[in-house]
Protein backbone atom coordinates (compact mmCIF):
# COMPACT_ATOMS: atom_id res chain seq x y z
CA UNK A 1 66.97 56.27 92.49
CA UNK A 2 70.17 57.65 94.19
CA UNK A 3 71.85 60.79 93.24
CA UNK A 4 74.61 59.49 91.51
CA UNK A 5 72.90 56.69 89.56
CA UNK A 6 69.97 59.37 88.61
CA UNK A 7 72.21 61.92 87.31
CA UNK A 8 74.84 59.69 85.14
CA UNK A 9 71.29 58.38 83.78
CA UNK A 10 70.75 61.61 82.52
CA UNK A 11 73.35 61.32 79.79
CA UNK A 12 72.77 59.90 76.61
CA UNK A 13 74.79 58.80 73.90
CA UNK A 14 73.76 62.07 71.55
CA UNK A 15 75.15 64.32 73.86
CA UNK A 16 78.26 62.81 74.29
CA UNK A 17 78.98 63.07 70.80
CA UNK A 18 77.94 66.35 70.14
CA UNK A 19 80.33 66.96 72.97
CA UNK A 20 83.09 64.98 71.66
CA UNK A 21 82.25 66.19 68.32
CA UNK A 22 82.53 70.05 69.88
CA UNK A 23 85.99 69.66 71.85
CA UNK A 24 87.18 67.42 69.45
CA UNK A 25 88.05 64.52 71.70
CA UNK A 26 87.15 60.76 71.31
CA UNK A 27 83.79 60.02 72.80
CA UNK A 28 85.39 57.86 75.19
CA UNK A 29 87.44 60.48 76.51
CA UNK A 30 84.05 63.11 76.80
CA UNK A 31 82.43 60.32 78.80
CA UNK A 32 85.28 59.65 81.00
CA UNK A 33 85.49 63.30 81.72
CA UNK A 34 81.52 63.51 82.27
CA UNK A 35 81.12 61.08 84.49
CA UNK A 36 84.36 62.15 86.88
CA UNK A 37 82.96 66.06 86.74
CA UNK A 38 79.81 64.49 88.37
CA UNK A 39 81.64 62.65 90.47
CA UNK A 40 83.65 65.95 91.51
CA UNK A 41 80.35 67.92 92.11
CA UNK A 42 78.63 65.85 93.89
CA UNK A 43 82.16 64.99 96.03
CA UNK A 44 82.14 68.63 97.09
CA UNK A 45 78.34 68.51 98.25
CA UNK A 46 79.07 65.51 99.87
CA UNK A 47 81.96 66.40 102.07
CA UNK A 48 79.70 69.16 103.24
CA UNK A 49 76.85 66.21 104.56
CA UNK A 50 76.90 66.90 107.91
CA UNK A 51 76.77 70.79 107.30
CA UNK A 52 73.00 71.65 106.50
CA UNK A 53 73.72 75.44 106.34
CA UNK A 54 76.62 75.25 103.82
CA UNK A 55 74.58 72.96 101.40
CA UNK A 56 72.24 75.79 101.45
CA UNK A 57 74.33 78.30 100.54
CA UNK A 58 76.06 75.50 97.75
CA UNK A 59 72.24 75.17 96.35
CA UNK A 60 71.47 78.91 96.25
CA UNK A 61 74.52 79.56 93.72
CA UNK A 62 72.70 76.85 91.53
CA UNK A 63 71.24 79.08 88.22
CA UNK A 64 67.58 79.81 87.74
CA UNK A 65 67.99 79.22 83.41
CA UNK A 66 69.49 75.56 83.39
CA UNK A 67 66.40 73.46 84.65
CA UNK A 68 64.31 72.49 81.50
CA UNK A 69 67.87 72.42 79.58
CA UNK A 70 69.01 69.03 77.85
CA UNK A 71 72.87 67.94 77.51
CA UNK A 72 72.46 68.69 74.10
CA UNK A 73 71.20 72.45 74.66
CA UNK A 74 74.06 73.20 76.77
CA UNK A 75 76.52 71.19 74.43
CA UNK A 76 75.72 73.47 71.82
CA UNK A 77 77.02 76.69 74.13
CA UNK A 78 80.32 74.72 74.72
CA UNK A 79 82.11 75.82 70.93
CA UNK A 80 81.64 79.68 72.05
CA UNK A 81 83.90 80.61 75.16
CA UNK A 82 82.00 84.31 75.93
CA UNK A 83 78.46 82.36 75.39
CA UNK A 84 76.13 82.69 78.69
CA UNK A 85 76.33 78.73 79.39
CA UNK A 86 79.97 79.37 79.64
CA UNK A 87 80.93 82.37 81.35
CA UNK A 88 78.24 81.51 84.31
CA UNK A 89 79.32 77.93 84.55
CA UNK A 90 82.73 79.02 85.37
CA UNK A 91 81.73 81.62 87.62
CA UNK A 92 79.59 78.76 89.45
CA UNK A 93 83.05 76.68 89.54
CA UNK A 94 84.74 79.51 91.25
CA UNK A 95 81.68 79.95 93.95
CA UNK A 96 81.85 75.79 94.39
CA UNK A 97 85.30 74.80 94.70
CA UNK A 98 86.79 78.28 95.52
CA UNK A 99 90.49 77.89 96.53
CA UNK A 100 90.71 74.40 94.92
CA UNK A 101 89.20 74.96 91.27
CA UNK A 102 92.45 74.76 89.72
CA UNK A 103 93.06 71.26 91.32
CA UNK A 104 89.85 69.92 90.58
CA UNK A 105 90.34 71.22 86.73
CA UNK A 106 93.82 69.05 87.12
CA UNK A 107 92.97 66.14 88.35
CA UNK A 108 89.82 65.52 86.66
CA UNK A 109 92.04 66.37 83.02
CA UNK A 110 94.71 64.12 84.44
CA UNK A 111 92.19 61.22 84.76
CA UNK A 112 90.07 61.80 81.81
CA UNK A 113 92.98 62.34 79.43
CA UNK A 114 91.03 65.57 78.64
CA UNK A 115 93.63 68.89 78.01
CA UNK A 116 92.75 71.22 80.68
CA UNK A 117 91.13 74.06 79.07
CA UNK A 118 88.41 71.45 77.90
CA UNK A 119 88.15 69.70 81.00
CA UNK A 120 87.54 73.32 82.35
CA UNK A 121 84.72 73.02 79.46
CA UNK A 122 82.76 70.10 80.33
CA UNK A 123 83.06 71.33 84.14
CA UNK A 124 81.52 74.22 83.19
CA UNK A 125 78.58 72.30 81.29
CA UNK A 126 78.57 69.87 84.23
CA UNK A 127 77.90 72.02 86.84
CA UNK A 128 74.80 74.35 86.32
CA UNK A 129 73.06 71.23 85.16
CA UNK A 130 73.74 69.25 87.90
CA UNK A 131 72.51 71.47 90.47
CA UNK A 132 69.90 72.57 88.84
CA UNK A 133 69.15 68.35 88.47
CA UNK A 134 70.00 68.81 92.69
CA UNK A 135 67.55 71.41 93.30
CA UNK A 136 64.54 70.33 91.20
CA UNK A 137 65.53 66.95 93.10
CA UNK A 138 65.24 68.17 96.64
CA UNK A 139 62.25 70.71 95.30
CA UNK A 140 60.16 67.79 94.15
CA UNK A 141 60.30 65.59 97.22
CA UNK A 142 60.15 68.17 99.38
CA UNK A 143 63.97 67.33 100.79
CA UNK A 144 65.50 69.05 104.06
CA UNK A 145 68.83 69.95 103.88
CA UNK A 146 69.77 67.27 106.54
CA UNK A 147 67.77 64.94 104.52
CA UNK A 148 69.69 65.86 101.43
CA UNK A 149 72.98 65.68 103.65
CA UNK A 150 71.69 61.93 104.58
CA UNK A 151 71.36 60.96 100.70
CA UNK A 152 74.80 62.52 100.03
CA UNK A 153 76.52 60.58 102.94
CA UNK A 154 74.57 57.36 101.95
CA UNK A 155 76.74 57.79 98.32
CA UNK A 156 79.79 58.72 99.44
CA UNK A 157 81.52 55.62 98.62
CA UNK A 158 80.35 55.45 95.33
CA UNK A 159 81.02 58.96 94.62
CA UNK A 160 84.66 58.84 95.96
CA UNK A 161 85.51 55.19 94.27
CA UNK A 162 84.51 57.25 91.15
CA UNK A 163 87.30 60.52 91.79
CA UNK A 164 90.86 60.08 91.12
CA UNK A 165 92.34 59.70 94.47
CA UNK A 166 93.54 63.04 94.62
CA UNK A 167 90.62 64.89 94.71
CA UNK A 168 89.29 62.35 97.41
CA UNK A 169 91.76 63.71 99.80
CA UNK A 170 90.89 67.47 98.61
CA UNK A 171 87.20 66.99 99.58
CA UNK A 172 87.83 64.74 102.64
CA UNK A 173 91.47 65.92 103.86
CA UNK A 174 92.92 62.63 105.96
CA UNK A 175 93.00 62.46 109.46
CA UNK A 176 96.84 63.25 110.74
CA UNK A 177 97.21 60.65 112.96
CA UNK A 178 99.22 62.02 116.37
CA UNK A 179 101.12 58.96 118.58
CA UNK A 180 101.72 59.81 122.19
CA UNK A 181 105.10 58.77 121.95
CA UNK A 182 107.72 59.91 119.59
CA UNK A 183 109.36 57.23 117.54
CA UNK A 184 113.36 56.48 118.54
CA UNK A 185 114.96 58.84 115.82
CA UNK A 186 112.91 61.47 116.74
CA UNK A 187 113.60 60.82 120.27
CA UNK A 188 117.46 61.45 119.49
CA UNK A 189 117.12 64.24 117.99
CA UNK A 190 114.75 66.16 120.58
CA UNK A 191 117.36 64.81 123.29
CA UNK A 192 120.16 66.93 120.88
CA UNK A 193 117.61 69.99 120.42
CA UNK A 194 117.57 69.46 124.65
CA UNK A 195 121.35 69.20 125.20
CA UNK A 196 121.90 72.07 122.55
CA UNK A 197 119.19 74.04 124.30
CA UNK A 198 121.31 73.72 127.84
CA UNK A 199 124.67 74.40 126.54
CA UNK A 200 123.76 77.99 125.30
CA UNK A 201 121.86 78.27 128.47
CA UNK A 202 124.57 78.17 130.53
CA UNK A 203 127.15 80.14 128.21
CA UNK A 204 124.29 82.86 128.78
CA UNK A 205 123.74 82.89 132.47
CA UNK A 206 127.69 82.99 133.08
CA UNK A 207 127.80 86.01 130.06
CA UNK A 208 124.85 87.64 132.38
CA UNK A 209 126.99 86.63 135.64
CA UNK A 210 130.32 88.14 135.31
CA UNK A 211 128.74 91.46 135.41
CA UNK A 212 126.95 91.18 138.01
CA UNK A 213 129.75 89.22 139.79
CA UNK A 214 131.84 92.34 138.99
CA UNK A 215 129.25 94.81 140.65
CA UNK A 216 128.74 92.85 143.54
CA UNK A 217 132.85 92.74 144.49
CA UNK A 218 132.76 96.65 143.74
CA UNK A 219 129.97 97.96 145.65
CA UNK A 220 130.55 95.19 148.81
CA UNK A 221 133.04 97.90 150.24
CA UNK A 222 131.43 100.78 150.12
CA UNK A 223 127.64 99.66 150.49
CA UNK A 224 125.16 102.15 150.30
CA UNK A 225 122.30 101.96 152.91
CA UNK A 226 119.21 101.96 151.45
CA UNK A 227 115.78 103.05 152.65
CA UNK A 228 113.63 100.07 153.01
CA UNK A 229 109.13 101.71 152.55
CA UNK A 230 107.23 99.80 154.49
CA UNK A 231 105.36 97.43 152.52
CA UNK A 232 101.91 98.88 150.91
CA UNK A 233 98.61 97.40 152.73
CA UNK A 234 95.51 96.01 151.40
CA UNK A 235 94.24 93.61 149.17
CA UNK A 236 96.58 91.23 146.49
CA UNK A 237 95.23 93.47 144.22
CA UNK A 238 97.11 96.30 144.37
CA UNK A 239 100.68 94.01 144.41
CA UNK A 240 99.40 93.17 140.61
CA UNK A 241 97.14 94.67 139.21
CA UNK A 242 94.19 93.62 137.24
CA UNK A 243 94.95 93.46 133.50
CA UNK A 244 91.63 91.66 132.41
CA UNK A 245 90.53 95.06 131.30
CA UNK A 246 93.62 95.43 128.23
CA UNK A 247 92.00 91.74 126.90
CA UNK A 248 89.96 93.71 124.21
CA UNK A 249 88.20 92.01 121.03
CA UNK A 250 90.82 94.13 118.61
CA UNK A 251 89.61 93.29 115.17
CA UNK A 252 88.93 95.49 112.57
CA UNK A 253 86.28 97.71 111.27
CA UNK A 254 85.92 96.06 108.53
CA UNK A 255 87.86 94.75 105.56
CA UNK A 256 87.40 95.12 101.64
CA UNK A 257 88.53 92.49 98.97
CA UNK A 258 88.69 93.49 95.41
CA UNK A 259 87.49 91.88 92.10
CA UNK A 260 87.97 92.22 88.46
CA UNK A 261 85.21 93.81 85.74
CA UNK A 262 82.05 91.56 85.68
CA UNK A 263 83.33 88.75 87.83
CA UNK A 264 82.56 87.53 91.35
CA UNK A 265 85.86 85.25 91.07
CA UNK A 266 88.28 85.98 94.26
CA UNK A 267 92.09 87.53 93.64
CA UNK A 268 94.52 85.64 94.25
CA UNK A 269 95.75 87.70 96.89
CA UNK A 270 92.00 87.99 99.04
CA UNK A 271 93.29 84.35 100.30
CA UNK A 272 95.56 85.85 102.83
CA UNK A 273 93.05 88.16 103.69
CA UNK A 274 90.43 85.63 104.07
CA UNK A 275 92.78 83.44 106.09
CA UNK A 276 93.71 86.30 108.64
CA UNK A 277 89.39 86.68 109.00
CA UNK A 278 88.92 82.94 109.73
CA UNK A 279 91.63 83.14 112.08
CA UNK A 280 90.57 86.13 113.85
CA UNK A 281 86.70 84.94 113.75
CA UNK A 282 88.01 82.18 115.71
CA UNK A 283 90.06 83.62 118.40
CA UNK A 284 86.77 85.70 119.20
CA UNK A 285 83.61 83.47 118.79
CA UNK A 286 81.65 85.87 120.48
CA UNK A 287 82.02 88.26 116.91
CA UNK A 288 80.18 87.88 114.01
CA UNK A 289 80.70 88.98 110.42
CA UNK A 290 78.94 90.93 107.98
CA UNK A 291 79.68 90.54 104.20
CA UNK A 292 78.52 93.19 101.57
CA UNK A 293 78.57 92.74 97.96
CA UNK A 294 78.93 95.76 95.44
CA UNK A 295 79.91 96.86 92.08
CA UNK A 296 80.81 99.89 89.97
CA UNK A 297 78.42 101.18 87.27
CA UNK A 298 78.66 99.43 84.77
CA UNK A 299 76.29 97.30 83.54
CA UNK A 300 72.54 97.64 84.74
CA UNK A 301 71.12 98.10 88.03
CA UNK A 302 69.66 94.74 88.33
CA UNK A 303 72.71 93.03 87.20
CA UNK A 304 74.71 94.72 89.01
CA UNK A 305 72.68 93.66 91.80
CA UNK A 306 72.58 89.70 91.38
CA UNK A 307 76.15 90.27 90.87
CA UNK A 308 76.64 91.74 93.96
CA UNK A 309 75.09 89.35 95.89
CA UNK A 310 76.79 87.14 94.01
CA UNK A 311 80.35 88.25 95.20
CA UNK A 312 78.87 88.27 98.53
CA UNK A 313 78.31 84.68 98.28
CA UNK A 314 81.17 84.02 97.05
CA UNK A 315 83.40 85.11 100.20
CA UNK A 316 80.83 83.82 102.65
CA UNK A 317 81.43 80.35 100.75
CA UNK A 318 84.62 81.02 101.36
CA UNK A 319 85.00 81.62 104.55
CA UNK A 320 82.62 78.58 105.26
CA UNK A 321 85.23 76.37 103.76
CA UNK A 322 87.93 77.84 105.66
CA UNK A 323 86.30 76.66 109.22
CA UNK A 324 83.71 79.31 109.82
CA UNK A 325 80.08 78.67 111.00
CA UNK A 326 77.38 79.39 108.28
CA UNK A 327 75.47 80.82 111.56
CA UNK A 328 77.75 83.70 112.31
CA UNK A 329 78.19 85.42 109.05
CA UNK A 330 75.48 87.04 106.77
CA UNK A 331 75.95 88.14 103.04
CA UNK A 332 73.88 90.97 101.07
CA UNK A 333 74.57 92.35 97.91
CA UNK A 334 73.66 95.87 97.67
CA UNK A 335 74.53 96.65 93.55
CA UNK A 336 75.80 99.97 92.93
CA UNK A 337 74.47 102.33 94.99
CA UNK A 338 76.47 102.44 98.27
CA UNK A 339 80.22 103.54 96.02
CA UNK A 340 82.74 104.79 98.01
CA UNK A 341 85.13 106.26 94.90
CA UNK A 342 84.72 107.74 91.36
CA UNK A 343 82.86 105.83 88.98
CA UNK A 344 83.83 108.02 86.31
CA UNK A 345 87.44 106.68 86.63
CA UNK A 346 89.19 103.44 86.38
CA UNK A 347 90.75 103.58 89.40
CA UNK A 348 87.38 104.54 90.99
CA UNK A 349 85.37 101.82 89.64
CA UNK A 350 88.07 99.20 90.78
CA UNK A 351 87.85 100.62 94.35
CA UNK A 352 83.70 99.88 94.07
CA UNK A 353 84.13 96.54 92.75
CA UNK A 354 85.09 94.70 96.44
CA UNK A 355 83.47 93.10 99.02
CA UNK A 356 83.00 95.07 102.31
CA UNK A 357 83.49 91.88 105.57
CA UNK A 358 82.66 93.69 108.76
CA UNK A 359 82.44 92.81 112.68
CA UNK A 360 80.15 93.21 115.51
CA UNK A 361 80.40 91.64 118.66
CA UNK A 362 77.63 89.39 120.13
């Protein structure tokens, strides 16, 4: 049975009401917005077909605790916001959809008729169970990731006739189509850039001439003679020299982003960061990068741990969606251990919740 088809099978009438009954919404609605949150999650594997090691990475975030759950068992988590079921099924939305959470949330409410803040609900139900579903899946028949990336592509259409439109073009951008002519408007006005261009080209060499003009008429009369060295011998070389050797890989040591208490959810403001490390990452492919996870000290040693590695994940996934290849970066989570401030301060705890991103050159 296809992906899709086997998953939507999964729900049952029960669960939708419970559901329903939970948020309050007309069954209808809860369905509506079921069905499209599958949709959504198994648009963002999709778009990622062709990509074996970023479907890995998608299917490691998947949680060990949902696979022998039913609809109903998780619908029951949905009333309490700080329950387990729904505190790690947003922190799975974050790690999924990174950068574009908020406009999945959006569109999905927008074509469910679902407020946000539930919609945010059922996505959170939605997916831990579907990739659990995805990994017991690929577990029992013993899938590759290119043969998962296969099944994925074989759905596509059915997965993106069932999105609102919008989110199709989130998790397959369109092509910008590039003519090798520019139309007749635009040919006017790049003919008026030109002329424009020319006029204050000539008003500056005849600003730049008069002086000279001026120094010229002066020093004619009284010229100066002036010692002519012979020219210097040897090869082109020394005329200009050899600047290949100031062309130096000049990124740096490394670079730390920051994250609340508990979470392994990205600030707003790491984006820039992570932009200006996909951008440098590709100006040098010969670098790789090096992503550490860690935490402060609160909490246990184990979880502090998972969480780690889960932060670490989290800005590898990142940078993955931002253009980078899956084969040059790494991600560890080392837990508490390796601090670099106070943890017996607030301000030294934030400094040890971060992710360390660091370079080496091939």
């Amino acid at each position: 049975m296809a992906l899709f088809t086997a998953l939507l099978s999964t729900l049952d009438k029960a669960s939708i009401a419970t559901l329903a009954g939970t948020l309050g919404e007309s069954e209808l609605s809860v369905s509506r917005g079921m069905q499209s949150s599958i949709a959504a999650l198994l648009g963002c594997l999709a778009s990622k077909a062709d990509e074996p090691g970023r479907l890995r990475l998608m299917l490691d975030l998947a949680p060990n605790t949902s696979g022998g759950a039913t609809w109903s068992q998780l619908a029951a988590g949905v009333s309490d916001p700080n329950s387990a079921l729904m505190t790690g099924g947003k922190r799975l939305l974050a790690d999924l959809f990174g950068a574009s959470a908020n406009t999945v949330t959006s569109e999905l409410s927008t074509a469910s008729g679902l407020r946000p803040e539930l919609m945010q609900k059922l996505l959170a139900v939605v997916a831990p169970m579907g990739m659990s579903f995805l990994v017991n899946r690929v577990r029992d028949e013993g899938l590759s990731m290119s043969g998962l990336g296969s099944l994925l592509k074989q759905e596509s259409s059915a997965i993106r006739s069932a999105l609102p439109a919008g989110l199709s073009d989130v998790f397959w951008p369109p092509a910008v189509a590039v003519g090798p002519a520019l139309p007749v408007a635009a040919q006017v006005v790049q003919v008026e850039k030109e002329r424009s261009s020319l006029g204050w080209l000539a008003l500056l060499a005849l600003v730049l001439l008069v002086p000279g003009l001026f120094w010229l008429f002066s020093h004619a009369r009284n010229p100066t003679p002036v010692q002519v060295s012979p020219a210097p011998t040897g090869t082109a070389n020394r005329v200009a020299p050899d600047l290949s050797d100031l062309v130096k890989c000049n990124l740096p040591t490394n670079v730390d982003l920051h994250f609340d208490s508990g979470t392994a959810e990205l600030q707003p403001e790491s984006q820039e960061q992570l932009n200006n490390i996909a951008a440098d990452l590709a100006a040098h492919p010969n670098v790789r990068a090096k992503v550490g996870g860690y935490t402060d000290n609160i909490g246990s040693p184990e979880q502090n741990l998972e969480l780690s590695q889960r932060r670490a994940n989290t800005v590898m996934a990142e940078l993955i969606r931002k253009g980078v290849s899956p084969d040059r970066l790494t991600a560890h989570g080392y837990g508490q251990q390796r601090f670099i401030a106070d943890n017996s301060t607030a301000t030294g705890r934030a400094q040890n919740r971060r992710v360390s991103v660091s370079f080496t050159e091939e």
